[in-house]
N, C-alpha and C. Protein backbone atom coordinates (compact mmCIF):
# COMPACT_ATOMS: atom_id res chain seq x y z
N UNK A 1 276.73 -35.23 -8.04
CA UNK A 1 276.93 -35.84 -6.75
C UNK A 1 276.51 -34.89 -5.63
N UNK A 2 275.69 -35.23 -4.68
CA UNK A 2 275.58 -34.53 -3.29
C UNK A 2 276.58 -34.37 -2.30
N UNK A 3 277.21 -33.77 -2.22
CA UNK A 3 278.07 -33.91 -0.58
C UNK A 3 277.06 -33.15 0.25
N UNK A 4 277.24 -34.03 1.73
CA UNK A 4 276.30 -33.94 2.76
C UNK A 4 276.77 -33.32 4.00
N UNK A 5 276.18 -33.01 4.58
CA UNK A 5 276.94 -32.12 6.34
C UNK A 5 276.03 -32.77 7.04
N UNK A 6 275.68 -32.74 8.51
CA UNK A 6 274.61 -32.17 9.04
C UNK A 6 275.35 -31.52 10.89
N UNK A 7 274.76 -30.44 11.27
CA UNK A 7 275.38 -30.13 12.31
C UNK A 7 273.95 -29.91 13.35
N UNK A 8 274.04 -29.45 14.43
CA UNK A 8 273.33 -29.49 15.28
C UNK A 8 273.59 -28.00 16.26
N UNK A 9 273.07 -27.14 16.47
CA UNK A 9 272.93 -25.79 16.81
C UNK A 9 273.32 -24.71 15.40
N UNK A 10 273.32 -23.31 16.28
CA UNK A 10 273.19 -22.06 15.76
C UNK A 10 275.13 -22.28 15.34
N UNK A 11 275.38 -22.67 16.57
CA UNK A 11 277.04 -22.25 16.47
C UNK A 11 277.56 -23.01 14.90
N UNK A 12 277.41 -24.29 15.41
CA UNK A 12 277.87 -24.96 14.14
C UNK A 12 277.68 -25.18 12.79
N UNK A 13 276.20 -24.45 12.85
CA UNK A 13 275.78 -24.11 11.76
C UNK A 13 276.12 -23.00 10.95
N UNK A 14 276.63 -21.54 11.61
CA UNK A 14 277.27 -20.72 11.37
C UNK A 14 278.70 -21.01 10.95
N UNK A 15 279.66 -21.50 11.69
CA UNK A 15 280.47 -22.28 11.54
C UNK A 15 280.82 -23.08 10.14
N UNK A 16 279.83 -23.74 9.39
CA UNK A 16 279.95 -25.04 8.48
C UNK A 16 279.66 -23.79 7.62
N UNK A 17 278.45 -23.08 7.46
CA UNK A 17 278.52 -22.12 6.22
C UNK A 17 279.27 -21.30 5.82
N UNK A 18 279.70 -20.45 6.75
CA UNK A 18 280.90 -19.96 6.37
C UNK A 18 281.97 -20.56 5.65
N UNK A 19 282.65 -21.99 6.20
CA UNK A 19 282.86 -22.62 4.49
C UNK A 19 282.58 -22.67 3.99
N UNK A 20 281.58 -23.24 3.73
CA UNK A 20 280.71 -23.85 2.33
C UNK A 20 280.46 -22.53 1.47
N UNK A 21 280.39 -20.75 1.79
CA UNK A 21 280.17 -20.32 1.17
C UNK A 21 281.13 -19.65 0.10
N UNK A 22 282.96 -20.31 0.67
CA UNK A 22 284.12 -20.48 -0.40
C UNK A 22 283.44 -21.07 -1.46
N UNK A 23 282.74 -22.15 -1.47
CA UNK A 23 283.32 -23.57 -2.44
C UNK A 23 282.33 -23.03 -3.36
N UNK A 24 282.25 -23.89 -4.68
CA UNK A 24 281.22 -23.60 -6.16
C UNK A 24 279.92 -24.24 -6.19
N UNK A 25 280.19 -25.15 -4.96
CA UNK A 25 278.49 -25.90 -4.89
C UNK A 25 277.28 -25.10 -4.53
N UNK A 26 275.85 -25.25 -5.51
CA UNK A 26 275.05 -24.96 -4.77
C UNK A 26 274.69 -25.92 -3.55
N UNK A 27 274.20 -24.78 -2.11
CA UNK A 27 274.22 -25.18 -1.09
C UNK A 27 272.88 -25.22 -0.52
N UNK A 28 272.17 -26.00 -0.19
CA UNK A 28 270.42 -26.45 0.55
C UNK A 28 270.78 -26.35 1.96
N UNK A 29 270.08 -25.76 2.60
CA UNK A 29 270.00 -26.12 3.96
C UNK A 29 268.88 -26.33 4.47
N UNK A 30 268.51 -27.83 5.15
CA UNK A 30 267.31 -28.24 5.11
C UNK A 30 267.29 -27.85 7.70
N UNK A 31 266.28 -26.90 7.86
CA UNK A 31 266.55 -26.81 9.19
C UNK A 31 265.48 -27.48 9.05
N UNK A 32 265.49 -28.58 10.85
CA UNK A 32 264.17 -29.49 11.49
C UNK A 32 264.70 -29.46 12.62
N UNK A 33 263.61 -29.56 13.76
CA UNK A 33 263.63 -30.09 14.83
C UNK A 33 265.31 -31.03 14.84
N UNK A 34 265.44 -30.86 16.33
CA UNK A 34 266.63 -31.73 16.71
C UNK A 34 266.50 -33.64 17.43
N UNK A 35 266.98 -33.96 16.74
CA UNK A 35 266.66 -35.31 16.74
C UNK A 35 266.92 -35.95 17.88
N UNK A 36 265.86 -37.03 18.33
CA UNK A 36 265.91 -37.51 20.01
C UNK A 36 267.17 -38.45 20.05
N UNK A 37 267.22 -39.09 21.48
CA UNK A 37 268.34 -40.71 21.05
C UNK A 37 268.05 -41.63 20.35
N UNK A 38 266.72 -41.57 19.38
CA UNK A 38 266.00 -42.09 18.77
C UNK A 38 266.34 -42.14 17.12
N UNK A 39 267.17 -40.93 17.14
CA UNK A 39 267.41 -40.73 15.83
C UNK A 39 266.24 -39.86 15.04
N UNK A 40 265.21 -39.52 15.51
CA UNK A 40 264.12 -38.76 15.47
C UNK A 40 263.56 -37.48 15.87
N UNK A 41 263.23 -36.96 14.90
CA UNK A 41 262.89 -35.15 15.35
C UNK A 41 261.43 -35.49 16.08
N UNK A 42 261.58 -34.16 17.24
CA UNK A 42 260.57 -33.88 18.49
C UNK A 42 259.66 -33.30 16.94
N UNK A 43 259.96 -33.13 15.95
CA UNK A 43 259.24 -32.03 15.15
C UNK A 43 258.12 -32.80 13.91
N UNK A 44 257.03 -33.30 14.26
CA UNK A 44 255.90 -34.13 13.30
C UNK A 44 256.53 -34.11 11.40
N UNK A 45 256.19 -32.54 11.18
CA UNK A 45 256.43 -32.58 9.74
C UNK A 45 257.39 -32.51 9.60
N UNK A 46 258.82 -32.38 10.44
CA UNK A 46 259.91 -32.41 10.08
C UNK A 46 259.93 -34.23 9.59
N UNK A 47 259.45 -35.17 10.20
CA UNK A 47 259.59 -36.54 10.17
C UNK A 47 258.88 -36.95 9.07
N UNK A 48 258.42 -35.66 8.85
CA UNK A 48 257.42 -36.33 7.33
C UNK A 48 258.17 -36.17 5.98
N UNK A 49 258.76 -34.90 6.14
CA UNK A 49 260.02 -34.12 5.19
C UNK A 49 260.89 -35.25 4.94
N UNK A 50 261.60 -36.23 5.98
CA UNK A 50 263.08 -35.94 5.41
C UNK A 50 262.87 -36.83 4.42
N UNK A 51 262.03 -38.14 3.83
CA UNK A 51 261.86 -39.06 3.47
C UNK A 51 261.98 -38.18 1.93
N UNK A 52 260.89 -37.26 1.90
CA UNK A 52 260.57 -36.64 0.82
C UNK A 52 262.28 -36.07 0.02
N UNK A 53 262.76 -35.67 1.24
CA UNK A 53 264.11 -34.85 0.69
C UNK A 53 265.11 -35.76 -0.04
N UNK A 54 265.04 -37.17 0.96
CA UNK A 54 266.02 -38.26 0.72
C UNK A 54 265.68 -38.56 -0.92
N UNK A 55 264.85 -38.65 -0.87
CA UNK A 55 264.17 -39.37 -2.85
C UNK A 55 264.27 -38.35 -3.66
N UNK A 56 264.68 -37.03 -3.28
CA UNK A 56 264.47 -35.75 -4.19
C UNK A 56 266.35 -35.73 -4.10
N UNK A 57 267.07 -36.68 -2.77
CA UNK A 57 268.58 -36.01 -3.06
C UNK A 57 269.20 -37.44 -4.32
N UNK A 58 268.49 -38.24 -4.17
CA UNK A 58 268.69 -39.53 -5.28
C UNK A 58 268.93 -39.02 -6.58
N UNK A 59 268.53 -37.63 -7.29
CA UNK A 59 268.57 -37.48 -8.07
C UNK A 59 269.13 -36.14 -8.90
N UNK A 60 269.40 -35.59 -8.01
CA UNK A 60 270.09 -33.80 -7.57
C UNK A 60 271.09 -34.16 -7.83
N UNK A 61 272.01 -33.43 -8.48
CA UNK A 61 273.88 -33.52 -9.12
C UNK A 61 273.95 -32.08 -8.35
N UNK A 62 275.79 -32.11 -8.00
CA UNK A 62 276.72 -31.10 -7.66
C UNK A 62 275.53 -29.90 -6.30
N UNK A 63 275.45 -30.53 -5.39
CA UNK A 63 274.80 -29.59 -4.28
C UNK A 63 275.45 -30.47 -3.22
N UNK A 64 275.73 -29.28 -1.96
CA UNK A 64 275.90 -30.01 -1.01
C UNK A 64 274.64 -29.54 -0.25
N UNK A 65 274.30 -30.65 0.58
CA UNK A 65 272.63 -30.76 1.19
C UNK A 65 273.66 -30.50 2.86
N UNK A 66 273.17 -29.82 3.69
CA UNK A 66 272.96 -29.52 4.85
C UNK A 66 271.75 -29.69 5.74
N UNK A 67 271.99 -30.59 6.64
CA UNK A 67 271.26 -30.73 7.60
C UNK A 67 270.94 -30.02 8.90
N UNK A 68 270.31 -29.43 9.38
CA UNK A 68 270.72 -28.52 10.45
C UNK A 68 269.88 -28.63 11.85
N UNK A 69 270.23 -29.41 13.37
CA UNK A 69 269.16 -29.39 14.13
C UNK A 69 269.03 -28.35 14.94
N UNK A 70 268.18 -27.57 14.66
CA UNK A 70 267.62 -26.08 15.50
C UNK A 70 267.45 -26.39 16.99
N UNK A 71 268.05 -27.61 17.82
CA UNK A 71 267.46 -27.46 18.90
C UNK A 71 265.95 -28.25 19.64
N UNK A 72 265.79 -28.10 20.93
CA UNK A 72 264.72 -28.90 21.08
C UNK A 72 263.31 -27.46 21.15
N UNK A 73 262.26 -28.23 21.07
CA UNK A 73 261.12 -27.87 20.77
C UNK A 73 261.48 -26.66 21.75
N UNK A 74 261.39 -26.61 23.17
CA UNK A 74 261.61 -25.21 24.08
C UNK A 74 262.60 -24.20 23.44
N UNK A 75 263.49 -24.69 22.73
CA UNK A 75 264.64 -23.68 22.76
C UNK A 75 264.06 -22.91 21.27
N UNK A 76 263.77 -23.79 20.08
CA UNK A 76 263.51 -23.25 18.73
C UNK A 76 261.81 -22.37 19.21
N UNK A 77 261.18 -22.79 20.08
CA UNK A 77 259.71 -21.88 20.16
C UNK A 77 260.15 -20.71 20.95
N UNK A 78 261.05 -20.45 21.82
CA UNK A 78 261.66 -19.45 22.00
C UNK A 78 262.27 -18.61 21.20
N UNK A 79 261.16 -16.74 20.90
CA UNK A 79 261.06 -15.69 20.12
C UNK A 79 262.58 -15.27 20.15
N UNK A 80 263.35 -15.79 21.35
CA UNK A 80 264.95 -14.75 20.66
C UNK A 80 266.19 -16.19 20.16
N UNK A 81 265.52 -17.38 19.79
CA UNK A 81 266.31 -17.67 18.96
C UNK A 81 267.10 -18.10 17.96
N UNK A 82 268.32 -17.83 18.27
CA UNK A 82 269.09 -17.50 17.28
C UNK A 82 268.99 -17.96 15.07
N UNK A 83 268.10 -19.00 15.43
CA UNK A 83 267.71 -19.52 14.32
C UNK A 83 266.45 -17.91 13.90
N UNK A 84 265.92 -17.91 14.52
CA UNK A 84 264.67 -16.91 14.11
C UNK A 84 265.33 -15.48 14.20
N UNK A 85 266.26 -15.00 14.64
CA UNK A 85 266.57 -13.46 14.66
C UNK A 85 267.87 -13.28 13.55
N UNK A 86 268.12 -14.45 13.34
CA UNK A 86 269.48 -14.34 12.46
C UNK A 86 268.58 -13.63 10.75
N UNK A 87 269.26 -12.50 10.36
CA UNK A 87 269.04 -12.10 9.21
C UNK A 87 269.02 -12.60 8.38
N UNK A 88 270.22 -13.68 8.61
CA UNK A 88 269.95 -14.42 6.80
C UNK A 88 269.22 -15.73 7.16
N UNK A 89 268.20 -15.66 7.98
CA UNK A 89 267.33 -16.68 8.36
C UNK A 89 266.09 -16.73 8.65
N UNK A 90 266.28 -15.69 9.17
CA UNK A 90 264.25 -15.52 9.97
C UNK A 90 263.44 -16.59 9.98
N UNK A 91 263.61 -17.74 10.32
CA UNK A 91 263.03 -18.68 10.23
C UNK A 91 261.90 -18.56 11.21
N UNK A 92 260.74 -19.17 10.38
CA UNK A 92 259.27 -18.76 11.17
C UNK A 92 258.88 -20.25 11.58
N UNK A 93 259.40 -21.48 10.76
CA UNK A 93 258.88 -22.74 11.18
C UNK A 93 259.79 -23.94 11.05
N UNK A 94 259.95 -24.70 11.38
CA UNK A 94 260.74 -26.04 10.82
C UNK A 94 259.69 -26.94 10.22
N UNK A 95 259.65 -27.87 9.49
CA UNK A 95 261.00 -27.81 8.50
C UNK A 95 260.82 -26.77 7.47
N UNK A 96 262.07 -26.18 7.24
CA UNK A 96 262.46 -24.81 5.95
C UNK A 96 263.80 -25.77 5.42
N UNK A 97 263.36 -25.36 4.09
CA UNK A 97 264.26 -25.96 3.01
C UNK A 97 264.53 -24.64 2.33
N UNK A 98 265.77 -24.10 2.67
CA UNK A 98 266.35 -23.19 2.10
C UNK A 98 267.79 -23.46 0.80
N UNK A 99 268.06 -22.36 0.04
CA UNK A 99 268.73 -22.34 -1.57
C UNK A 99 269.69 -21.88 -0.97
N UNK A 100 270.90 -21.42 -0.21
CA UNK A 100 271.56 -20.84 0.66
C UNK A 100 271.91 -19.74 -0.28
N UNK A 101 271.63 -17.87 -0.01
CA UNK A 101 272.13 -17.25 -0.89
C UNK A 101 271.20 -16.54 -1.61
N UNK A 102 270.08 -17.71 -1.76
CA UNK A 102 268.80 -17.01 -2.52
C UNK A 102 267.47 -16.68 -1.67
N UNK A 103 266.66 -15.95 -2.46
CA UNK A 103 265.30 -16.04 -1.85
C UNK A 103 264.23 -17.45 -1.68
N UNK A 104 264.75 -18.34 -2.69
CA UNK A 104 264.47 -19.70 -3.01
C UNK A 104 264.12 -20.56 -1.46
N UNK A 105 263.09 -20.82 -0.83
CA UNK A 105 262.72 -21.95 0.54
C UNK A 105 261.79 -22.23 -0.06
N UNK A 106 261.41 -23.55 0.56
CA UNK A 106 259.65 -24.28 1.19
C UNK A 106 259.80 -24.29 2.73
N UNK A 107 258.75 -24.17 3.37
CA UNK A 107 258.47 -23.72 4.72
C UNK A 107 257.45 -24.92 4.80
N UNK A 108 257.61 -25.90 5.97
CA UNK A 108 256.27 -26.60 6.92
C UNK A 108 255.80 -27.55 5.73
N UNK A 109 254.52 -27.76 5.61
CA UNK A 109 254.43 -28.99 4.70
C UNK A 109 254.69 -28.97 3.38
N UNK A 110 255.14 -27.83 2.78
CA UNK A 110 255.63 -27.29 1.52
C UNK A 110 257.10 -28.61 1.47
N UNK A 111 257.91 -28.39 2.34
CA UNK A 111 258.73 -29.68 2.79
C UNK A 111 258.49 -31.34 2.64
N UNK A 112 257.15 -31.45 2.22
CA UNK A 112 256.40 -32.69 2.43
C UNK A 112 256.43 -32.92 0.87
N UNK A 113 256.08 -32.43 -0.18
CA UNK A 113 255.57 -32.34 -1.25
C UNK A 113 256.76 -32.46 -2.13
N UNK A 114 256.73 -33.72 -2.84
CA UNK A 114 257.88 -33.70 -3.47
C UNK A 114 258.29 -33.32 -5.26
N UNK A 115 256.95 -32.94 -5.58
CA UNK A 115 256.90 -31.61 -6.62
C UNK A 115 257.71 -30.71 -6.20
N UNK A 116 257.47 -29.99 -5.49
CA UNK A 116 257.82 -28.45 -4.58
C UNK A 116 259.27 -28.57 -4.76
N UNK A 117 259.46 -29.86 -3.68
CA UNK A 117 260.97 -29.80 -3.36
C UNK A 117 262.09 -30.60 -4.73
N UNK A 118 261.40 -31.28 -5.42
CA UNK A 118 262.18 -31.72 -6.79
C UNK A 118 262.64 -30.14 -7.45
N UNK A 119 261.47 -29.42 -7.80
CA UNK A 119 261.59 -28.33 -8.47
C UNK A 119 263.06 -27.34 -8.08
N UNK A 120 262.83 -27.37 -6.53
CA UNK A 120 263.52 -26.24 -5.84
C UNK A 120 264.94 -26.98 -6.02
N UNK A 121 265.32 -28.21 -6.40
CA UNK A 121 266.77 -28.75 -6.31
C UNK A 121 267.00 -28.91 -7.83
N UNK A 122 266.39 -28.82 -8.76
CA UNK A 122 266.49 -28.82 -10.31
C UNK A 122 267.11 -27.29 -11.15
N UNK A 123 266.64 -26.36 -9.80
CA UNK A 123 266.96 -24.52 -10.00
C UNK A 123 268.74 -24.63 -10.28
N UNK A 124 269.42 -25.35 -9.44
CA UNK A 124 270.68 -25.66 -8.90
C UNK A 124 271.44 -25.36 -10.46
């Protein structure tokens, strides 16, 4: 079974992991662009990703999947933040599909490809 989150900034995202890193689930954290009133990321391949992720979480046992919105396009292309300087993050692009814990991501259209990302949720 998947249990799901999704939060929206640095804060709450910090925040939600720090639980999650009590519990026994492996934990994904998928960061994208922050979604308009539209329900839609400012972010192209993020909109291409999630479809891919959704059909790859259909079939994934015991992970909880995290959603995370980095913010709007000005704030995430801005070099100080907090998504990109955080150590256990360095995030260079959205969408990053990270193993929470491991060296394990796909970065940008690696996100798209649902080889890639089946594989990376089968590790679990």
């Amino acid at each position: 079974m998947v249990t799901r989150s999704e939060v929206e900034g640095y804060d709450a995202f910090c925040k939600l992991i720090k639980e999650l890193e009590t519990q026994d689930k492996t934990v994904y954290v998928f960061f994208s662009g922050s979604k308009d009133s539209t329900g839609k990321s400012w972010c192209p391949d993020c909109v291409v990703a999630v479809p891919v992720l959704e059909k790859a979480l259909e079939t994934a046992e015991d992970i909880h999947f995290v959603y995370v919105g980095v913010g709007d396009r000005a704030y995430w292309k801005d070099p100080n933040c907090p998504f990109r300087t955080d150590k256990r993050l360095r995030l260079k692009c959205v969408p990053t599909l990270i193993k929470w814990g491991q060296p394990d991501k796909l970065e940008d259209e690696e996100c798209s490809k649902a080889d890639l990302v089946s594989m990376l949720f089968e590790e679990s």
